[in-house]
Protein backbone atom coordinates (compact mmCIF):
# COMPACT_ATOMS: atom_id res chain seq x y z
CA UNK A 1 0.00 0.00 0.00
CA UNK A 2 1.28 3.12 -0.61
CA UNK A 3 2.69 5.61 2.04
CA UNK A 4 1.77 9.56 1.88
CA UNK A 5 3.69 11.71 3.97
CA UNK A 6 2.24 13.62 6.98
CA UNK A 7 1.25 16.88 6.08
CA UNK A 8 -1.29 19.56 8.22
CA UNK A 9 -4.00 21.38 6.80
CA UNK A 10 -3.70 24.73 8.20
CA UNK A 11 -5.96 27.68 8.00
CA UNK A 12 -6.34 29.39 5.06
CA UNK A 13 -6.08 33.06 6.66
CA UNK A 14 -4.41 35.63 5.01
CA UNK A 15 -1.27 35.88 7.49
CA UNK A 16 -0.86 31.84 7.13
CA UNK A 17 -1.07 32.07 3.74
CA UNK A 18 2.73 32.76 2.58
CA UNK A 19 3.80 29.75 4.97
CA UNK A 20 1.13 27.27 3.18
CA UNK A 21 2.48 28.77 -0.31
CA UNK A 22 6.27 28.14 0.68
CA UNK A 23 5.06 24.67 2.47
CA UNK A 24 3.64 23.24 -0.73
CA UNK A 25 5.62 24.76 -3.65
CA UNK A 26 8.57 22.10 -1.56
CA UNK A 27 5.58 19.82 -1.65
CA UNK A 28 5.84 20.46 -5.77
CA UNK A 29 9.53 20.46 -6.07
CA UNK A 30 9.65 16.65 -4.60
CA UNK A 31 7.03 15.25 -6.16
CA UNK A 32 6.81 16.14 -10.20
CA UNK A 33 3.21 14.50 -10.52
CA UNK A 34 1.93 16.83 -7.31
CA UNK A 35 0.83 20.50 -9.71
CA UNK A 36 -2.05 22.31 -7.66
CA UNK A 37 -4.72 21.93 -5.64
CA UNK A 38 -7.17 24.56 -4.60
CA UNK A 39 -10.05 24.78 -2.04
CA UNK A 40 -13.22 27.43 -2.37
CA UNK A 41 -13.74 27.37 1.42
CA UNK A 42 -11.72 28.07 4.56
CA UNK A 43 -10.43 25.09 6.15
CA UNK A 44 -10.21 26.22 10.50
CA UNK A 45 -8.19 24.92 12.94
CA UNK A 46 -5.73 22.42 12.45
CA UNK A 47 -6.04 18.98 11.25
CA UNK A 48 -3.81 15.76 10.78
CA UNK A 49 -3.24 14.33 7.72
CA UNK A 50 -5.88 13.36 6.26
CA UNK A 51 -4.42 10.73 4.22
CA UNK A 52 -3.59 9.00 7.93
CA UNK A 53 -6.92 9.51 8.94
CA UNK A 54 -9.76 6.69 8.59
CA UNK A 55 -13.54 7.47 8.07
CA UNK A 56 -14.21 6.76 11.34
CA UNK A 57 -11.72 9.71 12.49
CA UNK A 58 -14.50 12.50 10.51
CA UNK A 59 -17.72 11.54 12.80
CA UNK A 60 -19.12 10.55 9.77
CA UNK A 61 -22.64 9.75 9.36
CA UNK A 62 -23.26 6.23 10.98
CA UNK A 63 -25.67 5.29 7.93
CA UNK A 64 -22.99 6.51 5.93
CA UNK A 65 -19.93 5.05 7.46
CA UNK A 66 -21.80 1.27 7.42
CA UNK A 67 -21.89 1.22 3.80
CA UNK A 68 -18.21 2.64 3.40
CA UNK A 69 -17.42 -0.48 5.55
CA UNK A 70 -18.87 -2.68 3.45
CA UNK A 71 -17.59 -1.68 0.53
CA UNK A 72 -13.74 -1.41 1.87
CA UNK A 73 -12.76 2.01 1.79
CA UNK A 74 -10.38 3.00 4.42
CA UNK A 75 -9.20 6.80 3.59
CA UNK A 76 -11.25 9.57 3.06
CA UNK A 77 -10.20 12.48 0.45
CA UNK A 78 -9.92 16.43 0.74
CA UNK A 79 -13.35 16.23 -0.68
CA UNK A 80 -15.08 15.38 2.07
CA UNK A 81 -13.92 18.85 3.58
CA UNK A 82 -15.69 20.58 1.07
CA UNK A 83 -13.11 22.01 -0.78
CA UNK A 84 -13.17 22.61 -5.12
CA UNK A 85 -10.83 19.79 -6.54
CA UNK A 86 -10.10 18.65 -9.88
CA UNK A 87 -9.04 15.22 -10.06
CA UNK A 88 -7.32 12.88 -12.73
CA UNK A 89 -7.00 9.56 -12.04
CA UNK A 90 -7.46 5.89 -14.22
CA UNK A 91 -10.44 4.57 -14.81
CA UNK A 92 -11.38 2.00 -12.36
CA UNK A 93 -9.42 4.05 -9.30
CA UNK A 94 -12.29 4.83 -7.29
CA UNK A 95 -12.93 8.68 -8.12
CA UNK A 96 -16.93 7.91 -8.29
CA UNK A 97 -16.57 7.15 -4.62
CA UNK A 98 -15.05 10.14 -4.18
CA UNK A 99 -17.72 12.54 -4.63
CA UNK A 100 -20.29 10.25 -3.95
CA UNK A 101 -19.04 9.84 -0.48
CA UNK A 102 -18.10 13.40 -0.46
CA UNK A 103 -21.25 14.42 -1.29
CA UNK A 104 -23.56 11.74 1.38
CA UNK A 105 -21.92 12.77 4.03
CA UNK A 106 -22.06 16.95 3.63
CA UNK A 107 -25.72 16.35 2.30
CA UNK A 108 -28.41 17.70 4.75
CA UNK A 109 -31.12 16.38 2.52
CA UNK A 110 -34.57 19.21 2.72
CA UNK A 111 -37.68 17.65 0.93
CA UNK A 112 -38.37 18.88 -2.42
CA UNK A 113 -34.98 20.03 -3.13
CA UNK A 114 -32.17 19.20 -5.27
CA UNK A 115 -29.17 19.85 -3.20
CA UNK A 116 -26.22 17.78 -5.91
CA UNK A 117 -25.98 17.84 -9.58
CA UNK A 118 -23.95 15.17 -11.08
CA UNK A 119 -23.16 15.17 -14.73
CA UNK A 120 -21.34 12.84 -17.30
CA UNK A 121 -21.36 12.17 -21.13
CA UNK A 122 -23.36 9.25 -21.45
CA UNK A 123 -26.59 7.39 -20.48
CA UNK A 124 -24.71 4.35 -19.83
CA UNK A 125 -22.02 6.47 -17.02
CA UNK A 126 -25.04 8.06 -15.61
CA UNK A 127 -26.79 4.99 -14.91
CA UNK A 128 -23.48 3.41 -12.90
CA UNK A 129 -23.07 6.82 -10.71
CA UNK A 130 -26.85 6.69 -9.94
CA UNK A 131 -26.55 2.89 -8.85
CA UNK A 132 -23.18 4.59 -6.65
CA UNK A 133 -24.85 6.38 -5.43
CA UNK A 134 -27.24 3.76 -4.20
CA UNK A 135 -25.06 1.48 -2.74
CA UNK A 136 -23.17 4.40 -0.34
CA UNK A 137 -26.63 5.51 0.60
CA UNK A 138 -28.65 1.93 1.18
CA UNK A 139 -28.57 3.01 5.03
CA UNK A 140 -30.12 6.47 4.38
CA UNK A 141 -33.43 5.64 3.24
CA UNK A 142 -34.51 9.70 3.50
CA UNK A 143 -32.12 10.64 0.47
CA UNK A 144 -33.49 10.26 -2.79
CA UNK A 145 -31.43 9.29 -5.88
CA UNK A 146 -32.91 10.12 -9.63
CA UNK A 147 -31.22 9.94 -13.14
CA UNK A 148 -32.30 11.34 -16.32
CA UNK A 149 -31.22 10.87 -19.50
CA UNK A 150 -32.09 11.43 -23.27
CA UNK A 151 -33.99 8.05 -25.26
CA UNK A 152 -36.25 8.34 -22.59
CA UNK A 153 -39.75 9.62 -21.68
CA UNK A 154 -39.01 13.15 -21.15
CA UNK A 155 -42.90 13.11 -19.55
CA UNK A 156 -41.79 10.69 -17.21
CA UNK A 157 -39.15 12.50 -15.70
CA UNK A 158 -41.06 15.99 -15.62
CA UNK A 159 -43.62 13.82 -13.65
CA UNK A 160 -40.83 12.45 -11.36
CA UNK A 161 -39.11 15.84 -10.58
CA UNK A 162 -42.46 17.48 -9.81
CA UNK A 163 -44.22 14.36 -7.49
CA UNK A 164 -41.31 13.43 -5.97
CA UNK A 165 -38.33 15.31 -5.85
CA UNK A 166 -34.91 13.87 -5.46
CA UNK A 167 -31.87 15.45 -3.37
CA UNK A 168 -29.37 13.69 -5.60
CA UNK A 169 -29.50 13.89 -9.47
CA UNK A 170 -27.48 12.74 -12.19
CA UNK A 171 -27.54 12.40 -15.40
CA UNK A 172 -26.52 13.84 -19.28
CA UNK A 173 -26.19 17.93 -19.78
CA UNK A 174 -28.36 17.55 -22.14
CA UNK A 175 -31.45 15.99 -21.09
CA UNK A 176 -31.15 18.05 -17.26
CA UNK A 177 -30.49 21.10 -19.45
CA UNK A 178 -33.88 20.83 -20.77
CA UNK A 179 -35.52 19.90 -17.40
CA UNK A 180 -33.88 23.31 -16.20
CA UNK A 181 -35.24 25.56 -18.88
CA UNK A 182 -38.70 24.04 -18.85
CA UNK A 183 -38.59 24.99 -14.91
CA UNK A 184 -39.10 21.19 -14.05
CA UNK A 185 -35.41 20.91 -12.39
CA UNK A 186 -34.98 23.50 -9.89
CA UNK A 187 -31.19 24.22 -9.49
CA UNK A 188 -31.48 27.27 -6.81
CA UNK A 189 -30.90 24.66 -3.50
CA UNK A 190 -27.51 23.17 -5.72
CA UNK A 191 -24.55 22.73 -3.06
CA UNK A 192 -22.53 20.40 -5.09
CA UNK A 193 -21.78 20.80 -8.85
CA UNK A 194 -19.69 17.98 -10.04
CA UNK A 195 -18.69 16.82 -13.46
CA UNK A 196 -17.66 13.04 -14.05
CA UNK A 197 -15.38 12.72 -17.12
CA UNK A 198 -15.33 16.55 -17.22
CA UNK A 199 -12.74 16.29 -20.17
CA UNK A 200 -15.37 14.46 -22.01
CA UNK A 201 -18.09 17.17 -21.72
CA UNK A 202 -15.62 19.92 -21.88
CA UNK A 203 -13.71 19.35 -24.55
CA UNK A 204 -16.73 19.24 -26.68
CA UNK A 205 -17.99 22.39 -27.46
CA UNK A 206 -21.77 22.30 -27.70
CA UNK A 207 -21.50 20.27 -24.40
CA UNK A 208 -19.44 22.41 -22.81
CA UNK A 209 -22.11 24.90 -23.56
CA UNK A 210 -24.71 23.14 -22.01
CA UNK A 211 -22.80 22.63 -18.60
CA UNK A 212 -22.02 26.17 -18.85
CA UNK A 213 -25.76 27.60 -18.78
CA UNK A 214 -26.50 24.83 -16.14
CA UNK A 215 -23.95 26.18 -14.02
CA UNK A 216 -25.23 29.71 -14.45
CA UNK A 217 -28.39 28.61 -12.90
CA UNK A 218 -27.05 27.09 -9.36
CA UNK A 219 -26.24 29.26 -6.57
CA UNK A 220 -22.69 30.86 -6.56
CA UNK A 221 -21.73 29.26 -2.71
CA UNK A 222 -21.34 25.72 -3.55
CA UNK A 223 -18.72 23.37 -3.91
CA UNK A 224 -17.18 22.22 -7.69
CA UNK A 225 -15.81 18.94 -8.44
CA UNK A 226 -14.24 17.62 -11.51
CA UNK A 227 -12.62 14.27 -12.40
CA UNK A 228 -11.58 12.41 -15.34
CA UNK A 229 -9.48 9.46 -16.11
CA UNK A 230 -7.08 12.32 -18.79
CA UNK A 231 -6.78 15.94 -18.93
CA UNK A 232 -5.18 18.01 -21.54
CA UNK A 233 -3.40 20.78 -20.46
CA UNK A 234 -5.83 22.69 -22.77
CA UNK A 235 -8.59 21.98 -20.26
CA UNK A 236 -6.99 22.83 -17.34
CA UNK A 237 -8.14 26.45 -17.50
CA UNK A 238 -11.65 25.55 -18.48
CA UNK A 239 -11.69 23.93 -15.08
CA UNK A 240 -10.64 26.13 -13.14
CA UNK A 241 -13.78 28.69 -14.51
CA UNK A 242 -15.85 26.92 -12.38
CA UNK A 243 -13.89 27.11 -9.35
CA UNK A 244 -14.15 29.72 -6.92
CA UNK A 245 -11.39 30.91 -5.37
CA UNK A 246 -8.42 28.90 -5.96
CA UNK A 247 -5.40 30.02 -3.86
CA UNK A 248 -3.60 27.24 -2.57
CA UNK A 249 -1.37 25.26 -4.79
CA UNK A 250 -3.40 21.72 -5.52
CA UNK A 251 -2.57 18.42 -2.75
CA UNK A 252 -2.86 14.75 -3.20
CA UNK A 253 -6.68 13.45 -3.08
CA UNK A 254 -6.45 9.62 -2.11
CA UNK A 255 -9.03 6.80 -1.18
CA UNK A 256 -7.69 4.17 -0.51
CA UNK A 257 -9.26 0.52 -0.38
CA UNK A 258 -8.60 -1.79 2.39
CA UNK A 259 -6.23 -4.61 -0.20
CA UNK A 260 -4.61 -1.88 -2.16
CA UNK A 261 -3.70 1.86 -2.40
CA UNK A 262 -3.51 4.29 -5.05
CA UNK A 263 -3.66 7.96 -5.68
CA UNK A 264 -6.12 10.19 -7.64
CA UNK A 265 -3.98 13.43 -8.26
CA UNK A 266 -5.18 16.68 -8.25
CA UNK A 267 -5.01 19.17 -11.33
């Protein structure tokens, strides 16, 4: 498994802020694969590592922390702090559980309101992250879970949005685009914006403008997260228009699984 060393998050106030800078840039010059990280909100007080942490060392949700149990995880990621992060990793690493986990355990769930917006490229993607989403949240029988699509019923999921209104929703720009502008989809209680094979949806320009005009219509105070298995550097700065706030230079986001570890790196 691998070994990350200790590190502290400090606070991100203005008179700690040249330390942090002059902390990580040797974080940088040691490690060529670490670039940036970034976080929208202010981390306070002082924390350990969080790679050294376990789940059970966050007072997580105990609905929550069951199902992270049975599925293996062992190390929670800066995500679960609520900061922006963009993340590249290989398919297959576990960035999914990321955000989903992420997103379960900051969710204060309020009925009849969409509180996280999940989007990817394809029906087929959608359909996993819903199921994800799912299995993390089999203990929490309040949240609600909904994906939507295009090929489908459009009817049907008007009908579903407005009868019974899911916290959680994923699915394709275009079909939620369409939900949004036919006032169906309400976006105005969105606390998590996250984009699942961002280069994907970014890199393709009548996508990208889609996700664009969605974004437009959440609230400014939430938190961002991208991930993708590649990243041009081309994209990077497309990314990091959706991102408020990025000061600090980018750290390692990890989850690691009890029989292995790996690292998703941050962009």
């Amino acid at each position: 498994m691998a070994t990350l060393g200790h590190e502290e998050l400090l606070d991100y106030e203005d008179e700690q802020e040249e330390t942090v800078q002059h902390s990580k840039i040797a974080d940088i010059q040691t490690d060529h694969h670490l670039e940036v990280v970034g976080g929208k909100k202010p981390v306070k007080g002082a924390y350990a590592s969080i790679h050294s942490s376990g789940f059970r060392d966050f007072l997580l949700k105990p609905e929550l922390l069951r199902s992270i149990v049975d599925c293996g995880f062992e190390h929670p990621s800066e995500a679960i702090l609520g900061m922006d992060v963009v993340c590249q990793a290989k398919s297959g690493m576990g960035k999914t559980a990321v955000f989903v986990i992420a997103t379960l355990q900051q969710l204060n769930a309020v009925e009849g309101e969409v509180h996280c917006l999940v989007m990817c490229h394809t029906r087929e993607l959608a359909f996993q992250i819903s199921k994800e989403y799912e299995r993390f949240c089999k203990y929490m029988p309040k949240v609600k879970v909904a994906v939507f699509f295009g090929g489908t019923n459009v009817k049907k999921d008007e009908d579903m949005l407005r009868n019974n209104t899911p916290h959680i929703v994923v699915g394709t720009p275009g079909r939620l685009l369409a939900l949004a502008r036919n006032r169906v989809l309400s976006l105005k209680s969105i606390k998590y914006f996250i984009l699942d094979e961002c280069d994907r949806m970014l890199g393709d320009l009548d996508m990208r403008r889609d996700v664009q005009e969605i974004y437009k219509m959440t609230p400014r105070e939430k938190q961002v997260m991208m991930f993708s298995a590649t990243l041009s550097k081309e994209l990077r700065p497309v990314c990091k228009k959706f991102m408020q706030d990025v000061r600090l230079p980018f750290r390692r986001l990890t989850l690691e699984f009890i029989s292995y570890g790996y690292d998703i790196l941050l962009f």
